[in-house]
Protein backbone atom coordinates (compact mmCIF):
# COMPACT_ATOMS: atom_id res chain seq x y z
CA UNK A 1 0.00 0.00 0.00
CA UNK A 2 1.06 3.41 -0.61
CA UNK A 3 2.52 5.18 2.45
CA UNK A 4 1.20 8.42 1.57
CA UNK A 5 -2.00 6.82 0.68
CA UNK A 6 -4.43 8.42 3.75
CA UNK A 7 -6.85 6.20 5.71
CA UNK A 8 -9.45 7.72 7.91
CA UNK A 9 -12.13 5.44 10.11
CA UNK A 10 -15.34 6.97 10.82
CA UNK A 11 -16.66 4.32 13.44
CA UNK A 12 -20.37 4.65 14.97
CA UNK A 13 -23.35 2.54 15.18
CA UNK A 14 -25.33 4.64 12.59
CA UNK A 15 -29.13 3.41 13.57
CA UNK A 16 -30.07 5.08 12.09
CA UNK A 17 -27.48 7.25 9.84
CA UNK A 18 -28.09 11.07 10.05
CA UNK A 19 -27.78 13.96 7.63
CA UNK A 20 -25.54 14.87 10.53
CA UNK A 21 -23.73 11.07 9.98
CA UNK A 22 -23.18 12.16 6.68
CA UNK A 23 -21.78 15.84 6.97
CA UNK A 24 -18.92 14.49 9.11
CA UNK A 25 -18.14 11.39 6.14
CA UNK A 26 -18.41 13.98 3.56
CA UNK A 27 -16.07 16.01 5.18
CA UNK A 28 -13.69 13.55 5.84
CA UNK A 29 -13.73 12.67 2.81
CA UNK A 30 -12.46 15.82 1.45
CA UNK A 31 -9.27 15.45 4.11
CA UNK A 32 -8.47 11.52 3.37
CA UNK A 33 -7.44 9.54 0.46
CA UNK A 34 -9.81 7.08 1.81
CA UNK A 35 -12.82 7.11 4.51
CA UNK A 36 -13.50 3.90 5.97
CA UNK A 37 -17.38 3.92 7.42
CA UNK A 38 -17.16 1.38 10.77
CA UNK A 39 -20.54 -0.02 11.54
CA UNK A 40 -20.16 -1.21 15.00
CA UNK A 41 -22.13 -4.76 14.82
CA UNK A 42 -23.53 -4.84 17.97
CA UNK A 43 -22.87 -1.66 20.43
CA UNK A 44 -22.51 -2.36 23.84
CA UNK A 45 -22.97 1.30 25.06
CA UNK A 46 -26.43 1.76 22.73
CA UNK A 47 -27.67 -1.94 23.43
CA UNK A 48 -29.92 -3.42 20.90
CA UNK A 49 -30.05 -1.72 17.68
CA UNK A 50 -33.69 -1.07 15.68
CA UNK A 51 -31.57 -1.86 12.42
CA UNK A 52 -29.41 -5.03 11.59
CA UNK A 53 -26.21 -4.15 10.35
CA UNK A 54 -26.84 -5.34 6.85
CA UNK A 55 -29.72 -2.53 6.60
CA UNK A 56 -27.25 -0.18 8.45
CA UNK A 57 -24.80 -0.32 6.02
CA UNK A 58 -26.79 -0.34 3.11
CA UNK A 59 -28.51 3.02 4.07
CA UNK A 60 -24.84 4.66 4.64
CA UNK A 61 -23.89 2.59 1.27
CA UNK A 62 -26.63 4.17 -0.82
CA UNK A 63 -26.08 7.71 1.01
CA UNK A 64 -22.75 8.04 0.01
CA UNK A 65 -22.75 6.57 -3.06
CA UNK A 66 -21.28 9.81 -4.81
CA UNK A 67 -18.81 10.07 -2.55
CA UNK A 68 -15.13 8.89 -3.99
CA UNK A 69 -12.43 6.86 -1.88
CA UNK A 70 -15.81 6.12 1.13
CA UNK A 71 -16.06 1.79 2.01
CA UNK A 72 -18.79 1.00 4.60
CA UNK A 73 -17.75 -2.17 6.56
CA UNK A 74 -18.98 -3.67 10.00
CA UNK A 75 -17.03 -4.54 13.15
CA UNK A 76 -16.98 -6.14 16.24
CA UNK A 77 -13.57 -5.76 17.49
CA UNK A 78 -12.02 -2.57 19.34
CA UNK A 79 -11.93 0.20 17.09
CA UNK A 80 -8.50 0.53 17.27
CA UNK A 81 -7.62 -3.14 16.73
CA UNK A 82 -10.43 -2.22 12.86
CA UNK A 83 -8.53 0.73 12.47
CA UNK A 84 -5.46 -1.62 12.20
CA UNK A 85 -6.58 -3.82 10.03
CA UNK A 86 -8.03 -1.68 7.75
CA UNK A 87 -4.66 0.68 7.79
CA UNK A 88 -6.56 3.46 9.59
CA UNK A 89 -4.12 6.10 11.42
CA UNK A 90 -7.10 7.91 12.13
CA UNK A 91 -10.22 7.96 13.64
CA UNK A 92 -12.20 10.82 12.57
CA UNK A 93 -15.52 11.86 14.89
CA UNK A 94 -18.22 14.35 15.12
CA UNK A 95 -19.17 16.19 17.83
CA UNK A 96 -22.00 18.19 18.67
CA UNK A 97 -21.75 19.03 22.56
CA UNK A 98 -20.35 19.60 25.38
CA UNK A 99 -21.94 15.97 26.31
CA UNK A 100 -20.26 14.23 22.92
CA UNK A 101 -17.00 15.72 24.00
CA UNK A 102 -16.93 14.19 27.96
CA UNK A 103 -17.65 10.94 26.43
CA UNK A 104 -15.50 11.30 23.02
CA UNK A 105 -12.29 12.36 25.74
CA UNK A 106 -12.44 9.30 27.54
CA UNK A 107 -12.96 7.20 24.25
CA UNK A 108 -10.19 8.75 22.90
CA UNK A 109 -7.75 8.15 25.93
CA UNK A 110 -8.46 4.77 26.07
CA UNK A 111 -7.75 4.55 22.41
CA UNK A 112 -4.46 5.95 22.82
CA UNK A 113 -3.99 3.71 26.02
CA UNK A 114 -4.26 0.43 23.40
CA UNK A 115 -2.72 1.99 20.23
CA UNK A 116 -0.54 5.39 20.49
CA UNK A 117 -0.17 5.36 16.83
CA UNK A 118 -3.80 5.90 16.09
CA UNK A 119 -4.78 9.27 16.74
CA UNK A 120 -8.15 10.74 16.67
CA UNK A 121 -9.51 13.89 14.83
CA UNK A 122 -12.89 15.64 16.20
CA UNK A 123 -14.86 17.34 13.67
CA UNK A 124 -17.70 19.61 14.66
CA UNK A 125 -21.32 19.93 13.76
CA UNK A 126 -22.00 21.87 11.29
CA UNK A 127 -24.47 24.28 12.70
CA UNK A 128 -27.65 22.61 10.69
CA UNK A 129 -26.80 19.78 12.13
CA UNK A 130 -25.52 20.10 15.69
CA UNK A 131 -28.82 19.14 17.40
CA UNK A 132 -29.40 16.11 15.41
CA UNK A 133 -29.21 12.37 17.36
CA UNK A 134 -30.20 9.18 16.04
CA UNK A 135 -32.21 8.79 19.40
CA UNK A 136 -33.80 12.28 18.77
CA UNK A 137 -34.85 10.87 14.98
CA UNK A 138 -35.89 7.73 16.62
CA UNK A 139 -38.31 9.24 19.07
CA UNK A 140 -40.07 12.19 15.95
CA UNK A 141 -40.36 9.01 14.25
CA UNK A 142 -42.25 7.50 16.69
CA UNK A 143 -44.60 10.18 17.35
CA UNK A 144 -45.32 11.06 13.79
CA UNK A 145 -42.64 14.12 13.87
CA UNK A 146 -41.36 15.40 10.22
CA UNK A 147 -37.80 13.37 9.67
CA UNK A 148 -37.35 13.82 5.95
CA UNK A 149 -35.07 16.64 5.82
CA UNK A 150 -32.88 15.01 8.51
CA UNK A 151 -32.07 11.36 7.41
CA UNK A 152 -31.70 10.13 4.51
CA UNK A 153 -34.88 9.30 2.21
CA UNK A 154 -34.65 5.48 2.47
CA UNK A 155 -34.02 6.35 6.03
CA UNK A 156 -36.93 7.73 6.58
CA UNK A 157 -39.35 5.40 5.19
CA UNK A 158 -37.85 2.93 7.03
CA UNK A 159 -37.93 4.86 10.35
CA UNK A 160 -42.02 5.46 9.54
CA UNK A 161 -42.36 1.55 8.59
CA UNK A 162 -40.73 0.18 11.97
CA UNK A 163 -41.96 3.21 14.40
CA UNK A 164 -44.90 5.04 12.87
CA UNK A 165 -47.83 4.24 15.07
């Protein structure tokens, strides 16, 4: 592999994926050669997921799509033991708030605890995003609130299918 070839992992459990999700790929995108999108199989801190990871990935497939040098592929491992074995120096993350960062700190110290050479990089929101959460979408969904102009159109059908009431 090249060595000046760049690698970025953009882990997450993406149920669903975001227009927020997808600001953060995009713009990695633009920094790396190549953006690796980690689909955590089965997240320990976010229990059960509404989505398999088969559907997860395809929505995030399909979303980025026109995006050059992005992979989707699941894990199950640490993130820094994927980021290995996909060549990953980097693991790039969103945050939104305050809240994302306390948790996102001691992610990332652990990280570095189990692989110094993998570093992270913290993008932030972009301000039309910032207050978007896949729990937030999850719960509009459920009460019949407008999603379409904040996940994905695919997304959203499905969110309307499994949680409309």
């Amino acid at each position: 592999m090249n060595p000046d070839h760049r690698i970025a992992l953009c882990p997450g459990s993406y149920d669903p994926v975001t227009n927020g999700h997808l600001d953060v790929i995009s713009r990695a995108a633009e920094l790396f050669d190549e953006v690796i999108v980690a689909v955590v199989n089965l997240p320990l801190r976010k229990g059960t997921t509404l989505f398999s990871a088969e559907e997860r990935i395809s929505f995030i497939e399909e979303a980025t799509s026109h995006l050059d040098g992005v992979r989707v592929l699941p894990f199950s491992v640490l993130v820094v033991d994927f980021a290995r074995e996909c060549g990953a120096k980097v693991i790039v993350k969103g945050l939104r708030a305050i809240s994302d960062f306390e948790y996102e700190f001691e992610m990332h110290q652990l990280n570095r605890l189990q692989a110094a050479d993998i570093d992270t990089l913290y993008l932030m929101a972009s301000p039309q995003y910032s207050f978007i959460s896949s729990s937030g979408i999850k719960e509009l969904a459920t009460f019949g609130g407008r999603i379409d102009e904040l996940v994905p159109e695919r997304v959203a059908e499905r969110l309307k299918e499994e949680l409309g009431r």
